[in-house]
C-alpha atoms as a PDB file:
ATOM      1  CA  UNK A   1     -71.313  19.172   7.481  1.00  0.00           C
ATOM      2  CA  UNK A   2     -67.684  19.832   7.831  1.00  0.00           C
ATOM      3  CA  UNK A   3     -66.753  17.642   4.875  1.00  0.00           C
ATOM      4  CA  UNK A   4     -68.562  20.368   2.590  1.00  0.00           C
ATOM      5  CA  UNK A   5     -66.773  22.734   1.152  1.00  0.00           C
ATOM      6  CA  UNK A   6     -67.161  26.418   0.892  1.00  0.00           C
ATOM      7  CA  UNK A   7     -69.526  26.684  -2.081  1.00  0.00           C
ATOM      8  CA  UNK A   8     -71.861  24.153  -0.944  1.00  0.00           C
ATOM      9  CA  UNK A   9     -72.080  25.492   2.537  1.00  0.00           C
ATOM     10  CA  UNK A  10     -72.050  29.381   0.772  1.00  0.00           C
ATOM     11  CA  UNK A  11     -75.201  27.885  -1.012  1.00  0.00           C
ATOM     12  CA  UNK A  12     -77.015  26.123   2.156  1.00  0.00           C
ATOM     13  CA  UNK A  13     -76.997  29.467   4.084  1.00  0.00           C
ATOM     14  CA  UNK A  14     -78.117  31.938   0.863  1.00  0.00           C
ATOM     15  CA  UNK A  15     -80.905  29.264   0.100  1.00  0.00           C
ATOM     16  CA  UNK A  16     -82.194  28.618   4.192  1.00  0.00           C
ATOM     17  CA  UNK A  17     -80.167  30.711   6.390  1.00  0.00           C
ATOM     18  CA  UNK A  18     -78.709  28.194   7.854  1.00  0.00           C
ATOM     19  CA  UNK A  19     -76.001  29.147  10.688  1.00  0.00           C
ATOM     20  CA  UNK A  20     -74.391  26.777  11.052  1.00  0.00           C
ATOM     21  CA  UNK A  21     -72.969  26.663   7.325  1.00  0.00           C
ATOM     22  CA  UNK A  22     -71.950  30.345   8.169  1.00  0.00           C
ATOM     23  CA  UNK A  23     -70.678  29.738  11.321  1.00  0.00           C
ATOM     24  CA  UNK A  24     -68.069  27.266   9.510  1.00  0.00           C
ATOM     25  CA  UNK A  25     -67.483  29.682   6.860  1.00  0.00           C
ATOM     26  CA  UNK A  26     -66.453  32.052   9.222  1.00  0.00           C
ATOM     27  CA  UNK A  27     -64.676  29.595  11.521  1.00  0.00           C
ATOM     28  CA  UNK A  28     -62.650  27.998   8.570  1.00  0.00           C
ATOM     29  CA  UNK A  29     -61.595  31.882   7.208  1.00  0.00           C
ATOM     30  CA  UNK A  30     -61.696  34.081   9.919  1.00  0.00           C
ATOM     31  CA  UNK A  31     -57.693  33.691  10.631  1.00  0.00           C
ATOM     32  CA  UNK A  32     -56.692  34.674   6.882  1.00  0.00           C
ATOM     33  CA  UNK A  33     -58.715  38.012   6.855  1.00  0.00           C
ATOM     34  CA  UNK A  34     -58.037  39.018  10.104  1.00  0.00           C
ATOM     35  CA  UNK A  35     -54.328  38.406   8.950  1.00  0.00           C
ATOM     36  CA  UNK A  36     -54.717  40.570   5.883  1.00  0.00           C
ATOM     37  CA  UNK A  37     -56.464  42.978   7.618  1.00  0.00           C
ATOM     38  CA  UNK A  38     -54.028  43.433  10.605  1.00  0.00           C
ATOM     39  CA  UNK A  39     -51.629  43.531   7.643  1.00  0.00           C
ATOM     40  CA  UNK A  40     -53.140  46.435   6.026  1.00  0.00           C
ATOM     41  CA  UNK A  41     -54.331  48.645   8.817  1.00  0.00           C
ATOM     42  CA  UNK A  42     -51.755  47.934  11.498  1.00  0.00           C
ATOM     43  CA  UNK A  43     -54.538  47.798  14.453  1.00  0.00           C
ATOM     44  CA  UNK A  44     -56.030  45.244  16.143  1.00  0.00           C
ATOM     45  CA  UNK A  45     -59.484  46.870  17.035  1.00  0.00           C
ATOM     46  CA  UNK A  46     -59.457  47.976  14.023  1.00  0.00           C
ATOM     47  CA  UNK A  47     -58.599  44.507  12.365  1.00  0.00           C
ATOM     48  CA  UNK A  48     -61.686  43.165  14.362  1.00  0.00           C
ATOM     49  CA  UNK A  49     -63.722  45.937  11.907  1.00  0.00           C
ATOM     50  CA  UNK A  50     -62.804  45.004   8.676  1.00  0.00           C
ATOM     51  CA  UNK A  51     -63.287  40.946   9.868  1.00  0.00           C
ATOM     52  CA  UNK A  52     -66.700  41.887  10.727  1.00  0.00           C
ATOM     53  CA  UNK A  53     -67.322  44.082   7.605  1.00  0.00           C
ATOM     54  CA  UNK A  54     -66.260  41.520   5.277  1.00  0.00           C
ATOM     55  CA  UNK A  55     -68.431  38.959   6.923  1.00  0.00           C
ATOM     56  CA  UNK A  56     -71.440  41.334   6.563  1.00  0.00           C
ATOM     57  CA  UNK A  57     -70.912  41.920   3.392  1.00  0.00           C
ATOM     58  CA  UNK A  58     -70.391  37.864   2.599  1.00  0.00           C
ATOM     59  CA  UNK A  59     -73.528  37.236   3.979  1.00  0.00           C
ATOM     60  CA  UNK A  60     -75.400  39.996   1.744  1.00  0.00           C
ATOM     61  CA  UNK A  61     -73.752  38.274  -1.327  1.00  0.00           C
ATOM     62  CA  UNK A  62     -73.886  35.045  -0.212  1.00  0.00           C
ATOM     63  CA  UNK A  63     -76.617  33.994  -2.654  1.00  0.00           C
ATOM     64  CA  UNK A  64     -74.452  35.222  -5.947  1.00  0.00           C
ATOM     65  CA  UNK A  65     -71.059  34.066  -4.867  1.00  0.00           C
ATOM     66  CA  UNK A  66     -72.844  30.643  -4.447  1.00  0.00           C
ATOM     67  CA  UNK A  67     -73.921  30.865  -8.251  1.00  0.00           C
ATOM     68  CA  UNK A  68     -70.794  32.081  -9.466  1.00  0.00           C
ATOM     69  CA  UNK A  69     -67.983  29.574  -8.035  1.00  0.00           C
ATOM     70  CA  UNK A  70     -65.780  32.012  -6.590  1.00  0.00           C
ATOM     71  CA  UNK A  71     -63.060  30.922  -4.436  1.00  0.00           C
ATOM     72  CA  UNK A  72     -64.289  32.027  -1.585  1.00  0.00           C
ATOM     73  CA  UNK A  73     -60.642  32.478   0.306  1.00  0.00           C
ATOM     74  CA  UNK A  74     -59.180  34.840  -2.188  1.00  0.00           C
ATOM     75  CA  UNK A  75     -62.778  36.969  -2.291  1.00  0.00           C
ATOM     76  CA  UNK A  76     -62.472  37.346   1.409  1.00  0.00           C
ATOM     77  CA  UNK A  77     -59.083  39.263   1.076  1.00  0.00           C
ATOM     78  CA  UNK A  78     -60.203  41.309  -2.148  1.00  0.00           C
ATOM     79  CA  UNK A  79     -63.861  42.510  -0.814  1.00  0.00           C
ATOM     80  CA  UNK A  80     -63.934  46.307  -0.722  1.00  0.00           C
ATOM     81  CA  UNK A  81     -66.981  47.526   1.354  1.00  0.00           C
ATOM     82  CA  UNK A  82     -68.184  51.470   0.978  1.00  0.00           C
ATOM     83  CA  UNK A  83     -65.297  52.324   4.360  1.00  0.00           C
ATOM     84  CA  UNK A  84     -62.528  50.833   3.565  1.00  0.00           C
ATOM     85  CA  UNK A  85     -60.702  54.141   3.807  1.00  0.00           C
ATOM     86  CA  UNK A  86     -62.266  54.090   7.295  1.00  0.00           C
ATOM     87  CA  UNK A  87     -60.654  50.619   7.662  1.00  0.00           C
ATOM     88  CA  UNK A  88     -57.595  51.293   6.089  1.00  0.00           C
ATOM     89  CA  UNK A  89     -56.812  54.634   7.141  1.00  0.00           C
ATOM     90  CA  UNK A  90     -58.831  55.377  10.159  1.00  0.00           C
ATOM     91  CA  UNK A  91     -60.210  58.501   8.974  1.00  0.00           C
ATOM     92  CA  UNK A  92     -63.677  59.200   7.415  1.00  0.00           C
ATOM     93  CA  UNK A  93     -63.937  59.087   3.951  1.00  0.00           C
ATOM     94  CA  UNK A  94     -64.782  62.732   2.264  1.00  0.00           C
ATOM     95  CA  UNK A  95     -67.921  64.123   1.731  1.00  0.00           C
ATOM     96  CA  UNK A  96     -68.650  64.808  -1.984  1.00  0.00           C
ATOM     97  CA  UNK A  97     -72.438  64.917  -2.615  1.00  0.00           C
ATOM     98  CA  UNK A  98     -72.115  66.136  -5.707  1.00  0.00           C
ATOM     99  CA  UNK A  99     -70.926  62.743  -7.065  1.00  0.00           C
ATOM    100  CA  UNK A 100     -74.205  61.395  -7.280  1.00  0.00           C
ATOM    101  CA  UNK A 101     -76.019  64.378  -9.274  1.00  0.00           C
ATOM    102  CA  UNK A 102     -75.266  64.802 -13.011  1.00  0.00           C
ATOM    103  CA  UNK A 103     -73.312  67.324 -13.047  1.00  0.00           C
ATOM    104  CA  UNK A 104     -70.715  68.039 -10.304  1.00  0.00           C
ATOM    105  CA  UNK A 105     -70.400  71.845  -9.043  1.00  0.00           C
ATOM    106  CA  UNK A 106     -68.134  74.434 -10.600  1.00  0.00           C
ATOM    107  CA  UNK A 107     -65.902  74.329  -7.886  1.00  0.00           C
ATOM    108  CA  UNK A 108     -65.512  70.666  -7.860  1.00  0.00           C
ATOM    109  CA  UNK A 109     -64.063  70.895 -11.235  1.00  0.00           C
ATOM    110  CA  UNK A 110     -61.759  73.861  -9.892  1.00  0.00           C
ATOM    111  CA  UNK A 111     -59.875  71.815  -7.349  1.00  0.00           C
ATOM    112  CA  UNK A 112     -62.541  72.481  -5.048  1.00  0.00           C
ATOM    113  CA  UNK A 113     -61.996  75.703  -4.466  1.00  0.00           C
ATOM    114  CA  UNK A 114     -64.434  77.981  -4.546  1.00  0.00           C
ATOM    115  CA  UNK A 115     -63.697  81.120  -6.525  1.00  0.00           C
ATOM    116  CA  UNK A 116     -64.685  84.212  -5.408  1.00  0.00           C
END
C-alpha cells in the first residue's frame, strides 16, 4: 500500500474505513500542516489543534475529496473548520445567534448597540 497515492488511499478509507490508508495519509502529511499551522498560530499546543482538526475534518470529507481529485496536500493547508479563529487567534469566536434567523435584530444592524 505505500506505492498508492493519496486519492486512491483517500478512496479505500471513505469506501471501507480502512486505517491503515488513513494512517498513511496522515503519516505522509502530517509535517506540512503542522508546519503551516505552527506558521499561522505561533503555538505548539495549539499547532497540535489545528493538525487534529484538519484531520477530523479530512476524514468527514473523505468520501467527496476522493470523487473530486483534489490535491490532497494543498487542501490540507486551505481547510477552514467552524474555529479557526479559535485556532488562529486563541480566542472564542463571537456569539451572534441572530445570524441564523431571517432577519438579524435592530441592534445588530446598529453596530450592535443597543439603543435606548
Amino acid at each position: 500500500m505505500a506505492d498508492l497515492d493519496d486519492i486512491p488511499l483517500l478512496r479505500r478509507f471513505a469506501e471501507t474505513r480502512d486505517q491503515d490508508s488513513f494512517t498513511q495519509l496522515v503519516s505522509r502529511h502530517i509535517n506540512l500542516v503542522y508546519s503551516a499551522a505552527l506558521r499561522q498560530v505561533r503555538d505548539p499546543h495549539m499547532a497540535e489543534d489545528v493538525c487534529q482538526t484538519v484531520f477530523i475534518i479530512l476524514a468527514r470529507k473523505a468520501a467527496a475529496l476522493a470523487r473530486s481529485q483534489t490535491i490532497l496536500s494543498a487542501w490540507l493547508l486551505l481547510v477552514r473548520g467552524p474555529n479557526r479563529r479559535v485556532l488562529r487567534l486563541g480566542t472564542p469566536p463571537v456569539s451572534r445567534p441572530w445570524m441564523h434567523s431571517k432577519s438579524p435584530p435592530a441592534a445588530a444592524i446598529t453596530n450592535n448597540k443597543p439603543r435606548n
